[in-house]
C-alpha atoms as a PDB file:
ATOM      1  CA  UNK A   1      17.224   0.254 -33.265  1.00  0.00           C
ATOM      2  CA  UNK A   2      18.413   3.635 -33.970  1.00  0.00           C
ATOM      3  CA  UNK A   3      21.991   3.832 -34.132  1.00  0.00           C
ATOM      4  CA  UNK A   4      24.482   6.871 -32.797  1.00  0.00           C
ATOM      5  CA  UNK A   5      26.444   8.883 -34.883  1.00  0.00           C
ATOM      6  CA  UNK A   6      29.768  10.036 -34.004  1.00  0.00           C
ATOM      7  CA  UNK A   7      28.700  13.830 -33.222  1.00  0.00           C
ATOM      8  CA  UNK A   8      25.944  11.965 -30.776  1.00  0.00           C
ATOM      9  CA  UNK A   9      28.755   9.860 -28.783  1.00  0.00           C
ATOM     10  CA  UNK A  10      31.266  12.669 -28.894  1.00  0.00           C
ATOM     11  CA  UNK A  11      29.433  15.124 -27.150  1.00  0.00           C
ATOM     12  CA  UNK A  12      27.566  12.290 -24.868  1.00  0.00           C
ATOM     13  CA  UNK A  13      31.099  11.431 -23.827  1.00  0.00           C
ATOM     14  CA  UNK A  14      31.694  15.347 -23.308  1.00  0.00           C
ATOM     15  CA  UNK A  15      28.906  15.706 -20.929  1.00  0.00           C
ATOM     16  CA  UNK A  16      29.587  12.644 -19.209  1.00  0.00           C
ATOM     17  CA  UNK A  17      33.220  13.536 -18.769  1.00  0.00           C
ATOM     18  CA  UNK A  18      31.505  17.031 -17.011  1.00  0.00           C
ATOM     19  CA  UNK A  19      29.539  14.646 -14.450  1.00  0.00           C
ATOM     20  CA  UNK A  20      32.539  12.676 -13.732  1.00  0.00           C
ATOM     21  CA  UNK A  21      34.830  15.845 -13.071  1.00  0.00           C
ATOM     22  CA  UNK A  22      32.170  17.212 -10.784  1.00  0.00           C
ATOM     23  CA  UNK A  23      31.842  14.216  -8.787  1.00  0.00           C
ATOM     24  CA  UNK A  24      35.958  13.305  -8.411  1.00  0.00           C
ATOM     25  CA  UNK A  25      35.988  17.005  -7.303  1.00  0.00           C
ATOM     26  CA  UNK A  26      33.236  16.467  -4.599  1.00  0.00           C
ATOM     27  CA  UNK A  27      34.954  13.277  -3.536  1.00  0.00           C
ATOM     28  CA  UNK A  28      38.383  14.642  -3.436  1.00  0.00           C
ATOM     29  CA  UNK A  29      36.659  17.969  -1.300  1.00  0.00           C
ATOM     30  CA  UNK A  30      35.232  15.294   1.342  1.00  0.00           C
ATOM     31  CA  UNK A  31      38.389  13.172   1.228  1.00  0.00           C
ATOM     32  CA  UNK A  32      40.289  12.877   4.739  1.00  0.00           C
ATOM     33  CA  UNK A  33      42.707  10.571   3.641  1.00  0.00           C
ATOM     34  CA  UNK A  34      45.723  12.766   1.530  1.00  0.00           C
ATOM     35  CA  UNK A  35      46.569  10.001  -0.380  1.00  0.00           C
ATOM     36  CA  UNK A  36      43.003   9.091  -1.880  1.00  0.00           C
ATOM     37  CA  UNK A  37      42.763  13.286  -2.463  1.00  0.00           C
ATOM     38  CA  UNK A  38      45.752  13.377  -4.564  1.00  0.00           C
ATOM     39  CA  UNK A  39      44.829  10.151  -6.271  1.00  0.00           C
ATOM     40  CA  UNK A  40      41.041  11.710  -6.825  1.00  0.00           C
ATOM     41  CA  UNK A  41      42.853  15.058  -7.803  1.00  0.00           C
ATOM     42  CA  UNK A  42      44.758  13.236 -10.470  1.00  0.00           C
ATOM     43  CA  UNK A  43      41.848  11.405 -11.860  1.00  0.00           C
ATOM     44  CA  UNK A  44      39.896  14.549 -11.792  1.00  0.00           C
ATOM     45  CA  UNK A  45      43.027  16.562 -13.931  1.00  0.00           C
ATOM     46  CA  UNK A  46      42.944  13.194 -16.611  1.00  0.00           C
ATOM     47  CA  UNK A  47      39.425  14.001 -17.410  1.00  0.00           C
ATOM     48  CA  UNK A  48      39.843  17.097 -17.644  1.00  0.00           C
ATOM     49  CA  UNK A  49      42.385  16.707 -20.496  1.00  0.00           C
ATOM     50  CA  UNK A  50      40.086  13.969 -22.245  1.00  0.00           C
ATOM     51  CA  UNK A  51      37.381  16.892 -22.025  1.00  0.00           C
ATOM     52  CA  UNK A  52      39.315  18.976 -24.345  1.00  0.00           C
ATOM     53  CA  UNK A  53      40.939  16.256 -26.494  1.00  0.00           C
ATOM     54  CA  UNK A  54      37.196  15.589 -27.281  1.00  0.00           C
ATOM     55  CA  UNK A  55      35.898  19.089 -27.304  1.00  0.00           C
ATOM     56  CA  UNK A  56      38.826  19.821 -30.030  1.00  0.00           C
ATOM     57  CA  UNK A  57      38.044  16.776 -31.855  1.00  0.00           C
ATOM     58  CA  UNK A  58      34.132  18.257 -32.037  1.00  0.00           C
ATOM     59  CA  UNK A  59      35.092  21.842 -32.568  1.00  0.00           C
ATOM     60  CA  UNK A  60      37.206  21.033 -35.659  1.00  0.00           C
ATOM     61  CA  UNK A  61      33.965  18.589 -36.852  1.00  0.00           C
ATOM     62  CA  UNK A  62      31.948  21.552 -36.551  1.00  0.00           C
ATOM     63  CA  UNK A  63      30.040  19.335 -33.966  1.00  0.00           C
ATOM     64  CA  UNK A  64      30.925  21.452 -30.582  1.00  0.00           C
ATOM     65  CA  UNK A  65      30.826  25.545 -30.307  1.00  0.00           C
ATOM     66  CA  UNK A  66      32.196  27.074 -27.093  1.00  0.00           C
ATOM     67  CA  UNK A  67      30.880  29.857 -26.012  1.00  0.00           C
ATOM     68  CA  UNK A  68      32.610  33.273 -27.739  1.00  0.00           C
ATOM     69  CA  UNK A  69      35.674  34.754 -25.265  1.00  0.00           C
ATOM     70  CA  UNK A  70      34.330  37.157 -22.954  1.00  0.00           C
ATOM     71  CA  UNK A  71      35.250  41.073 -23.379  1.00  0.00           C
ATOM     72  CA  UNK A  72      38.415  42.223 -21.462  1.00  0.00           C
ATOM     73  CA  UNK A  73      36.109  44.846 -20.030  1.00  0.00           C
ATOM     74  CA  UNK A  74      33.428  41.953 -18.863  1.00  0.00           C
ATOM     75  CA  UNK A  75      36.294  40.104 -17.257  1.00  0.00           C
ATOM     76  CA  UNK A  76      37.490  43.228 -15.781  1.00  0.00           C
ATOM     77  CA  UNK A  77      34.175  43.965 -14.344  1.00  0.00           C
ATOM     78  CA  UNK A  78      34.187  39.894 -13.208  1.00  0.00           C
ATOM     79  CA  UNK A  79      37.251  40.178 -11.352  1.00  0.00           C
ATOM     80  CA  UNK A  80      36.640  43.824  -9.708  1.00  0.00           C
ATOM     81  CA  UNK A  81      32.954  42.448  -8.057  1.00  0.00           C
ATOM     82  CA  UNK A  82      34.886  39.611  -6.295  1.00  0.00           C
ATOM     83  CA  UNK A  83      37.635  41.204  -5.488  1.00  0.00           C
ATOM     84  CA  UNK A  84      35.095  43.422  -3.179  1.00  0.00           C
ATOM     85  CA  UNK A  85      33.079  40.359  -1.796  1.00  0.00           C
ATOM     86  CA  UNK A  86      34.153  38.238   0.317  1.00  0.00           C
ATOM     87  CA  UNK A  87      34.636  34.605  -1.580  1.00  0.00           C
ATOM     88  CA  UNK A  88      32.951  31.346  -0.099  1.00  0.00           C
ATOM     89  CA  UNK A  89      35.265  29.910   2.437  1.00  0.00           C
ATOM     90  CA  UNK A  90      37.078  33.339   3.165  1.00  0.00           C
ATOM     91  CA  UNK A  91      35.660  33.998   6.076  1.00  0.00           C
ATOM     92  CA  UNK A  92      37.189  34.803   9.734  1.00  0.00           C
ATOM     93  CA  UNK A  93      36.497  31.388  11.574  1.00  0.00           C
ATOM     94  CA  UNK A  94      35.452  31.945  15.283  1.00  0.00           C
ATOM     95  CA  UNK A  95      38.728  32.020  17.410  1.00  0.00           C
ATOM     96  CA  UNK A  96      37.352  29.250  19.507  1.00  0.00           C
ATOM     97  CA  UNK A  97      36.979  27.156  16.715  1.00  0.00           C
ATOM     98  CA  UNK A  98      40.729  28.404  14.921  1.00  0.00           C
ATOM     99  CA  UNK A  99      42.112  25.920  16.863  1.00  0.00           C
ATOM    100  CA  UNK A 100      40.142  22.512  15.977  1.00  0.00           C
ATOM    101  CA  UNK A 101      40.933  20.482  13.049  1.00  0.00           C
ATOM    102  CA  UNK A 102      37.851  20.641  10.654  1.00  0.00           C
ATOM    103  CA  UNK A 103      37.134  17.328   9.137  1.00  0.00           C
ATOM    104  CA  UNK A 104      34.143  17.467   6.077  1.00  0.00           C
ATOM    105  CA  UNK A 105      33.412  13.845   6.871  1.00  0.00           C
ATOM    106  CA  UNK A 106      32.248  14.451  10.548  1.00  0.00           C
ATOM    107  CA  UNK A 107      30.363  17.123   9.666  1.00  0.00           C
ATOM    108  CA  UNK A 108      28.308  15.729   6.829  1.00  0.00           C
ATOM    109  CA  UNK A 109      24.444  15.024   7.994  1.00  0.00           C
ATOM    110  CA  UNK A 110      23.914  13.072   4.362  1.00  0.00           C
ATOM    111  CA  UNK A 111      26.535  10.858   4.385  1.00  0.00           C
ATOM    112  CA  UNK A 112      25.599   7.153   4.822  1.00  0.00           C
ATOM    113  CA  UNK A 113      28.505   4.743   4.435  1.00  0.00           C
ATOM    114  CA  UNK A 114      31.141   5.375   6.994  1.00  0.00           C
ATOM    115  CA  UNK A 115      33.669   4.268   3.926  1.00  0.00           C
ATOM    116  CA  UNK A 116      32.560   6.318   1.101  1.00  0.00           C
ATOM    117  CA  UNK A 117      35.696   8.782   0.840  1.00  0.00           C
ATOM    118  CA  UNK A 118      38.008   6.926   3.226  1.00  0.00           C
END
């Protein structure tokens, strides 16, 4: 039985930690109760503090390299392209529809237990 090293679970645990913040994000999203959203919210902000506790810890083991910082002129360039388009979610709703409550969970053709976020 071949046994993990430390570098193996650390960044097993780091991409792990990814799936888990992308899913309490998802759930939190589709969430109509507040309470459970802040709760998921929370849960989702804890991970993402273990993810670079652990990404530290492998960085300074030489186990983990980031990617290198992006050029002020790339983020420049970034940040002037959206700044023109219009951002998912930004756009005018129809003003027959302005009025009605929009609720993710009613609206959600793949959802199969009645429960799942509630």
């Amino acid at each position: 039985m071949k046994m993990f090293s430390d570098r193996d679970m650390a960044l097993d645990c780091m991409e792990s930690t990814k799936h888990s913040i992308v899913e309490l994000t998802k759930a939190a999203m589709e969430s109509s109760n507040p309470s459970l959203k802040n709760t998921l919210i929370q849960m989702r902000n804890r991970c993402e503090q273990t993810l670079q506790e652990i990404g530290t810890i492998s960085m300074n083991k030489g186990w983990y390299m980031p990617s290198p910082p992006a050029d002020h002129s790339d983020i420049q360039k970034v940040q002037s392209f959206f700044n023109r388009q219009q951002m998912p979610g930004q756009y005018m709703m129809p003003q027959h529809m302005q009025q009605q409550q929009f609720n993710p969970m009613r609206h959600d053709p793949m959802r199969h237990d009645p429960m799942r976020y509630q």
